[in-house]
Protein backbone atom coordinates (compact mmCIF):
# COMPACT_ATOMS: atom_id res chain seq x y z
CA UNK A 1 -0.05 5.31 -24.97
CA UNK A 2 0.23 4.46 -21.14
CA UNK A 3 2.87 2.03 -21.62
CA UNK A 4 4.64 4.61 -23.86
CA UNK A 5 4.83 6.64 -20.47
CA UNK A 6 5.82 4.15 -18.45
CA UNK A 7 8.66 2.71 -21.09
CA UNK A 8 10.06 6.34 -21.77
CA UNK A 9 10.11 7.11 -17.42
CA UNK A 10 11.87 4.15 -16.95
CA UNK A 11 14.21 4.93 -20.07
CA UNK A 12 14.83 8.48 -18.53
CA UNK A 13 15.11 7.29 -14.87
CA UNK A 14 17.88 4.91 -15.85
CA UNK A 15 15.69 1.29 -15.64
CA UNK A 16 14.54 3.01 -12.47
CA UNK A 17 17.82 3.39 -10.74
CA UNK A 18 18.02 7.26 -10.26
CA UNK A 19 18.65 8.15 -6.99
CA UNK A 20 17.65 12.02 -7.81
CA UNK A 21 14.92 12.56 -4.53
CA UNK A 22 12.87 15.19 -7.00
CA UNK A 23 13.45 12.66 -10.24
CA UNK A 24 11.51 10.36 -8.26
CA UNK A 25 9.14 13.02 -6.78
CA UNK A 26 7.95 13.89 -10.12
CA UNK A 27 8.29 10.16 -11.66
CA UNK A 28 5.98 9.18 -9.12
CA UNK A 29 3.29 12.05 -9.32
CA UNK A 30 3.36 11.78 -13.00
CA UNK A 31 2.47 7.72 -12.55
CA UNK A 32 -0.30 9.21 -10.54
CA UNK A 33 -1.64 11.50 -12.80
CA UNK A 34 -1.86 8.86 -15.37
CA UNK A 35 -3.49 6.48 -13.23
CA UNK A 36 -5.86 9.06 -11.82
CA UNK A 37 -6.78 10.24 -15.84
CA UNK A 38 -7.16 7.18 -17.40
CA UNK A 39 -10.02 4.98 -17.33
CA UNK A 40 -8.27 1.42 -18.65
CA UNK A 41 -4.83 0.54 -17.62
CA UNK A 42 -3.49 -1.95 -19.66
CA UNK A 43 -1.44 -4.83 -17.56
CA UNK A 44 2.01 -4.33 -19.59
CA UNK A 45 1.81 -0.47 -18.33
CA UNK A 46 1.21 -1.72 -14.66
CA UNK A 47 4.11 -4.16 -15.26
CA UNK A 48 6.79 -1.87 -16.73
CA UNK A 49 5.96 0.66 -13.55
CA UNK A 50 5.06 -1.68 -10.88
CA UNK A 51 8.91 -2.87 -9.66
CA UNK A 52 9.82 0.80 -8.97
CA UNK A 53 6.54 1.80 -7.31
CA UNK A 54 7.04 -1.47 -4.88
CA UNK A 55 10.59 -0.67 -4.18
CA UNK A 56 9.88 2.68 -3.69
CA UNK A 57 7.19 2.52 -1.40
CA UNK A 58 8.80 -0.15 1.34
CA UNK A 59 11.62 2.39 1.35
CA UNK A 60 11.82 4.43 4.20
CA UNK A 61 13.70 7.58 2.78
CA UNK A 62 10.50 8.09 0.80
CA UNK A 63 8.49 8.24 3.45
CA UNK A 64 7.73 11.53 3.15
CA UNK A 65 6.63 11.20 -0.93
CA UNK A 66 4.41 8.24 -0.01
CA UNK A 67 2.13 10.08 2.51
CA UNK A 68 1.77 13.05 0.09
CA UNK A 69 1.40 11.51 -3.27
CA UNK A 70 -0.17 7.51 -2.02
């Protein structure tokens, strides 16, 4: 079911290419949520997620959505 999420965000975000500030807001604290809720993670959900997390996080525009949601 956690992969589901991650498939369908990435889907919806355009393969992670929206540049929508609050689309990645929410994307983001939704990944959180999950994370948070969920006591096993399987390794294909980390995967589909983990190349917009990393590019997101190193980028300084985001600043601001990294020190309130990381």
């Amino acid at each position: 079911m956690i992969e589901a999420i991650c498939r369908f965000m990435k889907v919806k975000m355009k393969d992670w290419k929206e540049s929508n500030l609050n689309m990645i807001k929410e994307t983001i604290n939704t990944l959180k949520t999950v994370l948070e809720n969920c006591e096993r993670v399987p390794k294909r959900a980390l995967f589909v997620c983990s190349a917009f997390l990393i590019d997101k996080i190193g980028d300084s525009k985001y600043a601001a959505i990294k020190d309130v949601y990381m």
